[in-house]
Protein backbone atom coordinates (compact mmCIF):
# COMPACT_ATOMS: atom_id res chain seq x y z
CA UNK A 1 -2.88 -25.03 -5.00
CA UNK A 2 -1.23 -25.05 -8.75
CA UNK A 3 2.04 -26.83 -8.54
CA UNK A 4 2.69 -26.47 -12.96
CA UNK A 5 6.56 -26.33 -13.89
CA UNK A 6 6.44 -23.55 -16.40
CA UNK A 7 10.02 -21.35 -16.13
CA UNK A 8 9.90 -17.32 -17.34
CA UNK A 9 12.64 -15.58 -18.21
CA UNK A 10 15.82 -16.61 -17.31
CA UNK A 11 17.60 -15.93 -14.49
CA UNK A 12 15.72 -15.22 -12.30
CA UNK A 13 16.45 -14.89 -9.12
CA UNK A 14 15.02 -17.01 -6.41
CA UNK A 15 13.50 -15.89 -2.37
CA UNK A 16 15.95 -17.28 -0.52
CA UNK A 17 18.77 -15.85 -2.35
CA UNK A 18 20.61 -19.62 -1.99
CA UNK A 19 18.60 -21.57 -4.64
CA UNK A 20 15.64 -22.49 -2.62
CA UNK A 21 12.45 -21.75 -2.14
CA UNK A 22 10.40 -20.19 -4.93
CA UNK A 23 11.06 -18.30 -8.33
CA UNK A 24 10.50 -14.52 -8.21
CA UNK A 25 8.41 -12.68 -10.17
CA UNK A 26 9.91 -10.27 -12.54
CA UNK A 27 8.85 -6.54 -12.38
CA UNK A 28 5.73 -5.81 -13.61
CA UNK A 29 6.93 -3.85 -16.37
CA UNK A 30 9.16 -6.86 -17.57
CA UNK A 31 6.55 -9.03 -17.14
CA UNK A 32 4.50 -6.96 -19.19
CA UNK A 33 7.25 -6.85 -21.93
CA UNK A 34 8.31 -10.42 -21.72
CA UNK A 35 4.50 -11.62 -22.31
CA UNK A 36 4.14 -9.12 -25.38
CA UNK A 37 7.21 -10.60 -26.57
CA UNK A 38 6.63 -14.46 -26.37
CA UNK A 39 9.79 -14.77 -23.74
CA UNK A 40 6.98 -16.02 -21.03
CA UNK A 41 3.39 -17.49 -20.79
CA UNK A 42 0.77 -16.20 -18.63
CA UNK A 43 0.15 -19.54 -17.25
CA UNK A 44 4.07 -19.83 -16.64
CA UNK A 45 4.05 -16.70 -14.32
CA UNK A 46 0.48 -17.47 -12.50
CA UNK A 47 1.80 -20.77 -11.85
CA UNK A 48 4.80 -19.08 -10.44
CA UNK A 49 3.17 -17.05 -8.46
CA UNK A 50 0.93 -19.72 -6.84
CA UNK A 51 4.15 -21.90 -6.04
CA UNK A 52 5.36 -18.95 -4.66
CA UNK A 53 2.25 -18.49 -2.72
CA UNK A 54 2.11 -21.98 -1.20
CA UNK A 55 6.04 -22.06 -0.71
CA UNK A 56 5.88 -19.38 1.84
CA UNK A 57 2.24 -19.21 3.51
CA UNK A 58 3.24 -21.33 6.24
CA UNK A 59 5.97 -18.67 6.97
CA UNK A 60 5.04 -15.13 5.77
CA UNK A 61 1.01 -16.00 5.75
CA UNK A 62 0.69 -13.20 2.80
CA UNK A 63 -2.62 -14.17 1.34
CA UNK A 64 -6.22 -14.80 2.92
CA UNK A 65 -8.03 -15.97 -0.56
CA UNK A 66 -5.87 -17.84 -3.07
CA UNK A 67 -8.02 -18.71 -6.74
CA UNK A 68 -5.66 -21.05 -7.80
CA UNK A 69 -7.90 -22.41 -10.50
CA UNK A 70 -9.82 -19.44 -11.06
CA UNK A 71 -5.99 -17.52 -11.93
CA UNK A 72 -4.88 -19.97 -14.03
CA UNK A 73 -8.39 -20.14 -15.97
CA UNK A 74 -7.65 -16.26 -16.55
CA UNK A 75 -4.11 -16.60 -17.36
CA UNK A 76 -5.00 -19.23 -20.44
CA UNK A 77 -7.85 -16.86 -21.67
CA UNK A 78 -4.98 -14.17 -21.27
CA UNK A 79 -2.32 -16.80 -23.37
CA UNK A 80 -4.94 -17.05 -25.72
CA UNK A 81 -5.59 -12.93 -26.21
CA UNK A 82 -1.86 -12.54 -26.80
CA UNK A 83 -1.69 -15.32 -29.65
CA UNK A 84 -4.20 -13.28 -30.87
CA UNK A 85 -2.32 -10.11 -31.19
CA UNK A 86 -4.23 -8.33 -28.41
CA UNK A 87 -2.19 -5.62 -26.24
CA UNK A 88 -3.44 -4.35 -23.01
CA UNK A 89 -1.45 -2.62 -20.45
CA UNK A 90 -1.31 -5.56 -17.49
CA UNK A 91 -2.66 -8.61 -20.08
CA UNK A 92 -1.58 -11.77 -18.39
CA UNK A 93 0.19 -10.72 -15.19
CA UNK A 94 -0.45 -12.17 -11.82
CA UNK A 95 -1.82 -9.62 -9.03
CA UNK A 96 -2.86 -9.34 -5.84
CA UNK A 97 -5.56 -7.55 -3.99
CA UNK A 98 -5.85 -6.56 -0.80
CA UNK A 99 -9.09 -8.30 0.89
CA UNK A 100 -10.93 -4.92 1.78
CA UNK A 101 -11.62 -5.47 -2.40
CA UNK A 102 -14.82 -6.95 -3.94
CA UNK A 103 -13.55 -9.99 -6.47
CA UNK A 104 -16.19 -11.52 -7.86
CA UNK A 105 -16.70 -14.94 -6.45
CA UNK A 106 -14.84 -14.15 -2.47
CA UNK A 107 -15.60 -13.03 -0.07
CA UNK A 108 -14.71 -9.39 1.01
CA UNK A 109 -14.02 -9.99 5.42
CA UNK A 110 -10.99 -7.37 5.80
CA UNK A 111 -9.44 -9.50 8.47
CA UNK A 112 -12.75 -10.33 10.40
CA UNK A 113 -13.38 -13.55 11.77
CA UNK A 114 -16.56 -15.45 10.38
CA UNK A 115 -18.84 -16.74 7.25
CA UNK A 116 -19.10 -13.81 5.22
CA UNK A 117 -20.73 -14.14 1.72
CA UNK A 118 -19.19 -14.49 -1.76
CA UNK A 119 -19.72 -11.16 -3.64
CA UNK A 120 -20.87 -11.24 -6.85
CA UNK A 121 -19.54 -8.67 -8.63
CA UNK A 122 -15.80 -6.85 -8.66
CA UNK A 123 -15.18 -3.43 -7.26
CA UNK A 124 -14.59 -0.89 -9.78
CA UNK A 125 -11.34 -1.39 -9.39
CA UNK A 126 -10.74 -4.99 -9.84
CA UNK A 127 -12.86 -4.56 -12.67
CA UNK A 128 -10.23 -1.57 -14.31
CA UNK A 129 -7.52 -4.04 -13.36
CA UNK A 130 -9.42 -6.97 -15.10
CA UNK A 131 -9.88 -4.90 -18.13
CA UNK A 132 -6.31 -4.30 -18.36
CA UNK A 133 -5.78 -7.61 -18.86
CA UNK A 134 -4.74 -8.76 -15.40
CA UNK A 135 -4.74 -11.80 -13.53
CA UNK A 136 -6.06 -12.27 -10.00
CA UNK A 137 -4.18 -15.00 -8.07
CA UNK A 138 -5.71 -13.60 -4.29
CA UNK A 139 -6.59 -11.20 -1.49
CA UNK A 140 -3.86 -10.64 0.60
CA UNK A 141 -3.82 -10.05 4.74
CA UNK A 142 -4.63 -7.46 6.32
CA UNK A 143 -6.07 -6.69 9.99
CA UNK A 144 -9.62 -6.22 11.02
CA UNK A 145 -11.04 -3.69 9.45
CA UNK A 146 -7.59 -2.05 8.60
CA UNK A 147 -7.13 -0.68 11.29
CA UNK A 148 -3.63 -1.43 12.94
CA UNK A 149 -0.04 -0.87 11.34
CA UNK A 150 0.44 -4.57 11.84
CA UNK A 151 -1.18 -7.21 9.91
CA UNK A 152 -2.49 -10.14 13.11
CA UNK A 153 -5.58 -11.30 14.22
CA UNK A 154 -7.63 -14.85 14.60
CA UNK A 155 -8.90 -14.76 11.67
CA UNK A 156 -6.00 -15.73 9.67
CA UNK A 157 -2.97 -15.48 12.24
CA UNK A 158 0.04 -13.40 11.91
CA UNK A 159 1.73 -12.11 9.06
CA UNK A 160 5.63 -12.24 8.74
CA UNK A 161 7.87 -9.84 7.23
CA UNK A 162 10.07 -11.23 4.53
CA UNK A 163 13.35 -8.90 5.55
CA UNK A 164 13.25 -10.58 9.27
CA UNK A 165 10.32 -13.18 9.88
CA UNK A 166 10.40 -12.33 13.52
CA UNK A 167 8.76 -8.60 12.60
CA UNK A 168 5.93 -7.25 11.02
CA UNK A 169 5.62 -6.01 7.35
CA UNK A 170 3.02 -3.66 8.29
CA UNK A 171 -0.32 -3.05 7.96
CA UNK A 172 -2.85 -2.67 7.20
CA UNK A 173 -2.00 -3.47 3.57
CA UNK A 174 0.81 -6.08 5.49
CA UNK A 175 0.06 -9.18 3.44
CA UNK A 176 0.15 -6.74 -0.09
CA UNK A 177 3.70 -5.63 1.31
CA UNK A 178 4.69 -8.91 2.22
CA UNK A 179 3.19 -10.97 -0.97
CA UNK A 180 5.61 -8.41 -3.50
CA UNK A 181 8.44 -7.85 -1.31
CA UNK A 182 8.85 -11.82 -1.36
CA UNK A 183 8.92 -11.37 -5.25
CA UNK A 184 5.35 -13.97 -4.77
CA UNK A 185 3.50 -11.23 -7.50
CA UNK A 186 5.54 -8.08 -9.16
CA UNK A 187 2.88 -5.97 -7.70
CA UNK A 188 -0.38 -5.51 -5.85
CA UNK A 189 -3.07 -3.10 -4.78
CA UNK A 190 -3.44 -1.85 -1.30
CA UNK A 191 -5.44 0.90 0.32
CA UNK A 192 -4.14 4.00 2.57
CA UNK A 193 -6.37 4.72 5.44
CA UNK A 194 -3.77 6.45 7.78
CA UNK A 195 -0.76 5.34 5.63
CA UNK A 196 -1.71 1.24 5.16
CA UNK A 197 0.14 1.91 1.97
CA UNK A 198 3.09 3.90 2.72
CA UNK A 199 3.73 1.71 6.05
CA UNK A 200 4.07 -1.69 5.07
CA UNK A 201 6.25 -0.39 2.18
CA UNK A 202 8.32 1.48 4.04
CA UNK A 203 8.85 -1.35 6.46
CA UNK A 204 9.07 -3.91 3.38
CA UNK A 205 11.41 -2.01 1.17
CA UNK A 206 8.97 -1.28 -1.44
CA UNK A 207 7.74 2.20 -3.43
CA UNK A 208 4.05 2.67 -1.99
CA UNK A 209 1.93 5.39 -4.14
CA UNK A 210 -1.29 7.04 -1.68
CA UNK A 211 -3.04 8.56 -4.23
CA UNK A 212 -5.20 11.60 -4.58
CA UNK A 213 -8.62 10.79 -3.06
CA UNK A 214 -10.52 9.43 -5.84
CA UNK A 215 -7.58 9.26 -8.43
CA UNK A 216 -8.99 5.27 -8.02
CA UNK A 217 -13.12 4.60 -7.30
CA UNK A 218 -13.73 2.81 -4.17
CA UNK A 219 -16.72 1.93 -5.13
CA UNK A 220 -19.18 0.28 -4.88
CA UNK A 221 -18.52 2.50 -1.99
CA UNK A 222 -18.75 6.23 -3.05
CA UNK A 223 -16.05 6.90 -0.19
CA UNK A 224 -14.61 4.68 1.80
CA UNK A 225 -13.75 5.45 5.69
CA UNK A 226 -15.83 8.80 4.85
CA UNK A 227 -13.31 9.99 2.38
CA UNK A 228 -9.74 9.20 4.40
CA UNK A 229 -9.02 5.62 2.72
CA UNK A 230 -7.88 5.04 -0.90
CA UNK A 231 -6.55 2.24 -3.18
CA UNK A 232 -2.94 2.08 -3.91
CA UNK A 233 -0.45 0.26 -5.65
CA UNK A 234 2.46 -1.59 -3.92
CA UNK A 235 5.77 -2.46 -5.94
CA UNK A 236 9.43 -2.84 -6.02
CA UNK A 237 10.19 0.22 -9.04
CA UNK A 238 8.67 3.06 -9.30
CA UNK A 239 7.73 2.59 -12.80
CA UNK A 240 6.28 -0.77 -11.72
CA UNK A 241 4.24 1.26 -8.95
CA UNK A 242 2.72 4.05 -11.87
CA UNK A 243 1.69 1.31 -14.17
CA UNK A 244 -0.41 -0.03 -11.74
CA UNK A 245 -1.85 2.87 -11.05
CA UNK A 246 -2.49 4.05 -14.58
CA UNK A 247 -4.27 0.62 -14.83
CA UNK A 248 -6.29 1.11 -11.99
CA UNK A 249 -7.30 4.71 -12.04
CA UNK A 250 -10.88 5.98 -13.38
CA UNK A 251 -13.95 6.39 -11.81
CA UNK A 252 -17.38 4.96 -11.38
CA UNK A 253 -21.05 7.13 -12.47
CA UNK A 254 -21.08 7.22 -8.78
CA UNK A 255 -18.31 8.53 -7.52
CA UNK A 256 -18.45 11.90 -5.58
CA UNK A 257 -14.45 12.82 -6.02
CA UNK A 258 -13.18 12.64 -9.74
CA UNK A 259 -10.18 13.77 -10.12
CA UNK A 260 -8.88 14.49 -13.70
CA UNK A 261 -6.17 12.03 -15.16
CA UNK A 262 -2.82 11.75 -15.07
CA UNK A 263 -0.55 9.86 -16.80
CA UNK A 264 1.40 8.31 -13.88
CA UNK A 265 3.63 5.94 -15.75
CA UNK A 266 4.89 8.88 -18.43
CA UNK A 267 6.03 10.81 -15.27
CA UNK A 268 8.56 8.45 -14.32
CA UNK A 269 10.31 9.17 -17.34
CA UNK A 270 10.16 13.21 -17.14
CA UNK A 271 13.11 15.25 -15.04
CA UNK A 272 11.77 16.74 -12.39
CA UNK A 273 13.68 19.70 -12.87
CA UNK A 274 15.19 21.66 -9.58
CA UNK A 275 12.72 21.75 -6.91
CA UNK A 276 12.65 23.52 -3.72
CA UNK A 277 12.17 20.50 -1.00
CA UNK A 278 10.88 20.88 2.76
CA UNK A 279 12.57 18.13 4.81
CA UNK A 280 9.90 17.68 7.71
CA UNK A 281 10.75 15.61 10.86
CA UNK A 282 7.61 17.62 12.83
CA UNK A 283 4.17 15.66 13.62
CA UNK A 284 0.73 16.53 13.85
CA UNK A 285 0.14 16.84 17.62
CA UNK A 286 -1.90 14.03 19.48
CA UNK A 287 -1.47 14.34 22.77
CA UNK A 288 0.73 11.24 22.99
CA UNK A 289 4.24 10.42 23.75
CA UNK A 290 6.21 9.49 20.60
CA UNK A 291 9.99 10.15 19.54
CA UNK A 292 11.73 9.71 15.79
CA UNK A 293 14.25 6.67 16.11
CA UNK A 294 17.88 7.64 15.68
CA UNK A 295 17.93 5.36 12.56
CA UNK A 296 14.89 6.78 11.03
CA UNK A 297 15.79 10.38 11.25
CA UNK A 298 19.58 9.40 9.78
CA UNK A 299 18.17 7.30 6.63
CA UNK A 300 15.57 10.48 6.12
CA UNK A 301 18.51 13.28 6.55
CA UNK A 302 20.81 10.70 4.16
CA UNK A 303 18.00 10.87 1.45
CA UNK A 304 18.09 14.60 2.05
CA UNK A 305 21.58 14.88 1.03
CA UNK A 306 20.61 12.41 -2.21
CA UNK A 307 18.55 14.85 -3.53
CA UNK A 308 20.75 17.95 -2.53
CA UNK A 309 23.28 15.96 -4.87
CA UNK A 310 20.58 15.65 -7.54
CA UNK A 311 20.03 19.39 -7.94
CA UNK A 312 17.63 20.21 -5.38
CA UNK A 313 17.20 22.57 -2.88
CA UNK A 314 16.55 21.15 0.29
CA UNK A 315 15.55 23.14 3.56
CA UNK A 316 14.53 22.00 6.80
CA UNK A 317 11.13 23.32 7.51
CA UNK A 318 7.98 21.65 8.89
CA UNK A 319 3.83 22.10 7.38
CA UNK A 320 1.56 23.48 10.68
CA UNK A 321 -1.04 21.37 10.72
CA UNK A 322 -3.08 22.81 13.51
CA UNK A 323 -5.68 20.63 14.90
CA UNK A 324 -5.89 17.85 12.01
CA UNK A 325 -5.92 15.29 14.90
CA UNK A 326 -9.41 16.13 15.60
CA UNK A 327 -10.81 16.25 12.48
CA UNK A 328 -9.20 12.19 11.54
CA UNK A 329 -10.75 10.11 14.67
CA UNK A 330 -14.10 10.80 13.81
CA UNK A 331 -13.79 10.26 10.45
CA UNK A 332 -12.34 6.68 11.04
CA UNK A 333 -14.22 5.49 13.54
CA UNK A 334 -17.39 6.05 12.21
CA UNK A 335 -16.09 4.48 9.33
CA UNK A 336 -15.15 1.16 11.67
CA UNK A 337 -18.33 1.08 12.69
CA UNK A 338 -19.94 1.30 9.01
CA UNK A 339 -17.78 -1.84 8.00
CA UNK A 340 -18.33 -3.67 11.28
CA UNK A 341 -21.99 -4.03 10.67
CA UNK A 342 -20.98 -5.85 7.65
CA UNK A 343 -19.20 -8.58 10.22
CA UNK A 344 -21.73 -11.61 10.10
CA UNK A 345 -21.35 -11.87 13.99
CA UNK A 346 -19.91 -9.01 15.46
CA UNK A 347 -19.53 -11.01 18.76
CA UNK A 348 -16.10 -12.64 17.17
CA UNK A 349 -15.05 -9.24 16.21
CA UNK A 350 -11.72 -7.95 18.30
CA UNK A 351 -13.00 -5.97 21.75
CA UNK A 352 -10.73 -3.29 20.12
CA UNK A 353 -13.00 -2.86 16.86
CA UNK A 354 -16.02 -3.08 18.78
CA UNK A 355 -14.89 -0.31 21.32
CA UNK A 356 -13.86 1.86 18.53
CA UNK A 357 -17.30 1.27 16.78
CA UNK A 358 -18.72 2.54 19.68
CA UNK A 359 -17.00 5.66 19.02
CA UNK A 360 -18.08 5.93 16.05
CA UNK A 361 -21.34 6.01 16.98
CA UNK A 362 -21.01 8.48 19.61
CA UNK A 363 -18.66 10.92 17.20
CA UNK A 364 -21.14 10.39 14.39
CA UNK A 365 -23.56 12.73 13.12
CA UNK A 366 -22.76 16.45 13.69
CA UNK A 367 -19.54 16.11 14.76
CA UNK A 368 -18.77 13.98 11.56
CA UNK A 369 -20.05 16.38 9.93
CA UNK A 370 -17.80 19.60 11.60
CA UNK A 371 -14.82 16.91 10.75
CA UNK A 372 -15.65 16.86 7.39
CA UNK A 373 -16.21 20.65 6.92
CA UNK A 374 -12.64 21.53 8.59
CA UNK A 375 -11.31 19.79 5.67
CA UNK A 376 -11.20 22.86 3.43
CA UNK A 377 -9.52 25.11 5.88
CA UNK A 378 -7.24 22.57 6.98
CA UNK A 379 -5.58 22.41 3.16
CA UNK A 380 -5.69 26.02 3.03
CA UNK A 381 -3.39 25.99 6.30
CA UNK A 382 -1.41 22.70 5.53
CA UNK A 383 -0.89 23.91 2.31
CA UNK A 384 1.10 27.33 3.12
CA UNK A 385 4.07 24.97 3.21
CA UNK A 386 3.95 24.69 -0.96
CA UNK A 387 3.62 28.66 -1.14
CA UNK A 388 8.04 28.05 -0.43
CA UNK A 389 8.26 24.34 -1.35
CA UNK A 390 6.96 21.68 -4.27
CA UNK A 391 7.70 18.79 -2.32
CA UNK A 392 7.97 17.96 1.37
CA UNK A 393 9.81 14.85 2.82
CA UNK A 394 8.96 13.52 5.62
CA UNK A 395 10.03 9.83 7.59
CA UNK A 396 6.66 7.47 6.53
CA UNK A 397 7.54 6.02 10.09
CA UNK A 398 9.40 7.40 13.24
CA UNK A 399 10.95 3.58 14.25
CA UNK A 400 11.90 0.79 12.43
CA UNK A 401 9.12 -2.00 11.94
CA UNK A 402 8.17 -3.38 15.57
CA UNK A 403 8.57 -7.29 16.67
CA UNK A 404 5.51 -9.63 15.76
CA UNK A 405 2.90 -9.63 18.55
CA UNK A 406 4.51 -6.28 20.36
CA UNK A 407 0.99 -4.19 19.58
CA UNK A 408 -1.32 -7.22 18.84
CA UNK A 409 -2.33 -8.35 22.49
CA UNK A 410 -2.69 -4.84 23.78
CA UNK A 411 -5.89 -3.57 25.18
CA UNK A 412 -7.56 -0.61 22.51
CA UNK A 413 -5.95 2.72 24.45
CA UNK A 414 -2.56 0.83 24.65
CA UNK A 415 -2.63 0.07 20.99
CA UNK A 416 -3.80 3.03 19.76
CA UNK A 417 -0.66 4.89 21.98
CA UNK A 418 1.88 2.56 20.63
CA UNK A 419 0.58 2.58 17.36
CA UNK A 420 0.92 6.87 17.18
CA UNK A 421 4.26 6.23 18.30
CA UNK A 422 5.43 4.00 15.36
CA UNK A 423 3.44 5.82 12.78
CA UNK A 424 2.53 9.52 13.59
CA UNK A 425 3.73 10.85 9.91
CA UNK A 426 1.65 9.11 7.67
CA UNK A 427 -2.31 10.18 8.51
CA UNK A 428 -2.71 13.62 7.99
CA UNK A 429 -2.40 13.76 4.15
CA UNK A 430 -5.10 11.03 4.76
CA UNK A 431 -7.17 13.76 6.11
CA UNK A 432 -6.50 16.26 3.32
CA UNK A 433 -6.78 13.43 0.56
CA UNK A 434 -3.41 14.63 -0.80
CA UNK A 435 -0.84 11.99 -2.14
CA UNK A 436 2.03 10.28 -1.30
CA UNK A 437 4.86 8.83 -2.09
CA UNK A 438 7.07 5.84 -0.16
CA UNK A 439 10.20 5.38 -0.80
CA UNK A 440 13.21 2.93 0.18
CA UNK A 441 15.48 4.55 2.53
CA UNK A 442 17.60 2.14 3.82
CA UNK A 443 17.93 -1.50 5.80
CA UNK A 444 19.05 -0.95 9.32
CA UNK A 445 22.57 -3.82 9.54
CA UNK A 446 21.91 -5.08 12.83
CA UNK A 447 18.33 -6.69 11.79
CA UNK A 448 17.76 -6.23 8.45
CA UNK A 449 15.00 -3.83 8.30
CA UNK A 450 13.77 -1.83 5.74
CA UNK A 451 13.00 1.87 6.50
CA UNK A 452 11.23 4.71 4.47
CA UNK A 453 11.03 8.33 3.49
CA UNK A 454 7.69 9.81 2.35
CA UNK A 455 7.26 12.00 -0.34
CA UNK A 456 4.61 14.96 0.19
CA UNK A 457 2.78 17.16 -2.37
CA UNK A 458 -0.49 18.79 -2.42
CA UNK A 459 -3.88 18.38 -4.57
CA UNK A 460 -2.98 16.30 -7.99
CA UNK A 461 0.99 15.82 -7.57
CA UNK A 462 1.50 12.36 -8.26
CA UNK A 463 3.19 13.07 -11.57
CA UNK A 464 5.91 15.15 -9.71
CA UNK A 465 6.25 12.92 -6.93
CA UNK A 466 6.28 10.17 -9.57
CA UNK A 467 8.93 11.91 -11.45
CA UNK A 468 11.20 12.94 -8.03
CA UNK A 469 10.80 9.45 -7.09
CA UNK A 470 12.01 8.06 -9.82
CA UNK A 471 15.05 10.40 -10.22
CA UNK A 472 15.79 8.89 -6.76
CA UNK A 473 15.78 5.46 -7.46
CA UNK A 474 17.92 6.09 -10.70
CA UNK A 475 20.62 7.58 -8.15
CA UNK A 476 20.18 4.62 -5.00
CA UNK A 477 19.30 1.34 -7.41
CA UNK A 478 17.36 0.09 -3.84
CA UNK A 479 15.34 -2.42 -6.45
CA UNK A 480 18.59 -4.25 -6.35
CA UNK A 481 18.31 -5.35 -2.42
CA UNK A 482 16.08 -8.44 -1.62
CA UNK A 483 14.95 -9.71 1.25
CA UNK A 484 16.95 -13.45 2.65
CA UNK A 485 14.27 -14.35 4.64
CA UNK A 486 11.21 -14.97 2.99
């Protein structure tokens, strides 16, 4: 681990909020700036970020991989393209990725246990993000296989949340959540299988972008959990959050969804205008029990108020999403059991993942196939809602973020219950390949947690969520709020 003394811009504030512990990172657009403007080195914030990074493993456990010497090797070649003049839109900021990424030179075991092998090439994505000028420092946490809202398991042992160490961040991007909320890197990129985005964000007090399927290439898998799971970036501002995922948006030759582009960061700068908003507190039905915590629904209905001040006009009224439960479980399992075959021993895998590979086997085939071909008559029926409304918002999660360890040691049909019952909003839009916004809501007083509002749209609305989200955080500042803890 790097332990260099370089200091960025001053004043900056540091994690524990009482002068100890490790610097913070700036935003990403300041870091941006500061580097194009000679204020900071690329070395200075990589090293930064890996004293942050060693600081704080031993409490919030955010990272799985850290390439202390291979980040600081790319920060100097970074140093050295800025003396030169060169301008790229990320050159010479620390990031993290999630560790269901391919970086060159890791391994890629998405919270399994066991030897897997070092890839040898970058996902399309970390390459976009490399050609942007970006620095790697490390793959962050995240369960097996991604597929818990809680980030836990053997393999590399619990993460903490940074706004109360005694509960989760998330999952299953948990240790992407965790790494920027700490201020450890001023962004990172997660992925959104069933909300592993939007969740650990909400519960970390962070913006959390799903974006349209395909806005970002999964490859070298053409689709990954057969079309439900996407990259997406994590970060504290909501310009911050668009950067990243101007950076890394494009496609591969391979690709089977390609989207055209947007311009994601020039959004955040654009007035929405007045738009008609659906607040939503209705689920998809799944046949299990699950209610929307008092503190929840009041941060939602607050934020509803927010943007009735702004301009808007809000309604209650609730999507129908008919039976979009049926169409999702097939769809992830077999994808479970497509990744678990990558495990090296699948014997050290969790009993959950294997049981739920084993349903993937059994729903694979035609009845993947019927899931997949609802999928077009599902957004026809979802979509009535934006016949009346632009925008729907929605609570990302119905309770605050649960205690460390509550969901972890529960047997597969116990977990998957709880689970729906802590995060029944999120997964549909999965389904439809729609995007979504998180937002801050609010921090709960008695325990400090963070809780978040979603913001809905159909096919290709990032720029108007962008925009709406942004108009938001202009009004509520929440980028001012840090966590004590980490």
């Amino acid at each position: 681990m790097a332990t260099g003394t370089g200091a960025g811009p001053a004043k900056q504030p540091r994690a524990g909020g009482d002068g100890s512990g490790p610097v913070r990172q700036p935003g990403l657009a300041a870091a941006v700036a500061a580097l194009a403007d000679g204020e900071v080195t690329a070395r200075e914030l990589t090293e930064r970020a890996l004293r942050g990074i060693e600081a704080t493993q031993s409490t919030l456990n955010a990272f799985r991989r850290v390439r202390a010497e291979a980040a600081l090797a790319e920060a100097d070649a970074a140093d050295a393209a800025l003396s030169r003049g060169e301008r790229r839109p990320l050159l010479g900021v620390p990031l993290a990725v999630k560790d269901d990424t391919d970086v060159c030179g890791e391994p890629t075991a998405f919270g399994c246990p066991g030897d897997f092998p070092v890839k040898t090439a970058d996902a399309e994505v970390v390459r976009r993000l490399r050609a942007a000028g970006a620095v790697v420092v490390g793959k962050t946490n995240s369960p097996e296989l991604g597929q818990w809202p809680f980030t836990e398991g053997p393999a590399f042992g619990d993460t903490r949340n940074p706004w109360n160490r005694d509960h989760t961040p998330g999952g299953s991007s948990g240790g992407a959540a965790a790494a920027v909320a700490a201020g450890l890197v001023p962004a990172a990129l997660g992925s959104d299988g069933a909300g592993s985005v939007r969740i650990p964000a909400a519960w970390t007090h962070l913006v959390g972008v799903k974006p349209q399927r395909g806005r970002i290439s999964t490859w070298p898998d053409p689709e990954s959990f057969n079309g439900i799971t996407v990259f997406g970036p994590l970060a504290r501002t909501v310009e911050d959050a668009a950067l990243l995922l101007d950076a890394a948006s494009g496609n591969h030759p391979g690709d089977p969804h390609r989207p055209a582009r947007i311009a994601a960061r020039a959004a955040v700068s654009r007035d929405p205008g007045r738009l008609r908003i659906a607040l939503s507190t209705r689920w998809a039905f799944t046949a299990t029990p699950k209610r929307l915590d008092a503190r929840v629904e009041a941060a939602v209905r607050a934020l509803a108020e927010r943007l009735a001040a702004l301009g808007h006009d809000v309604e209650e009224a609730d999507p129908s999403y008919g039976p979009i439960g049926l169409t999702f479980v097939p769809r992830a399992t077999a994808g479970v059991r497509a990744w678990a075959r990558r495990a090296p021993d699948a014997a050290l895998l969790d009993p959950r993942t294997r049981s739920a590979a084993r349903t993937g086997r059994l729903l694979g085939g035609p009845v993947l196939r019927a899931a997949r071909a609802a999928e077009g008559p599902l957004r026809r029926h979802v979509g009535r809602v934006f016949h009346r409304y632009d925008v729907v918002l929605a609570p990302t999660t119905a309770t605050p973020p649960p205690r460390v360890g509550d969901l972890a040691r529960l047997s597969g049909w116990q977990t998957d219950r709880r689970m729906i019952a802590h995060c029944p909003y999120a997964w549909p839009w999965n389904v439809l390949g729609w995007p979504g916004v998180n937002v801050p809501a609010a921090v709960t007083g008695d325990l400090r947690l963070p809780l978040g509002a979603q913001l809905l749209g159909p096919a290709d609305s990032e720029p108007l969520l962008l925009s709406l989200a942004a108009q938001l955080e202009a009004d509520l500042r929440w980028y001012e709020r840090w966590p004590t803890a980490g």
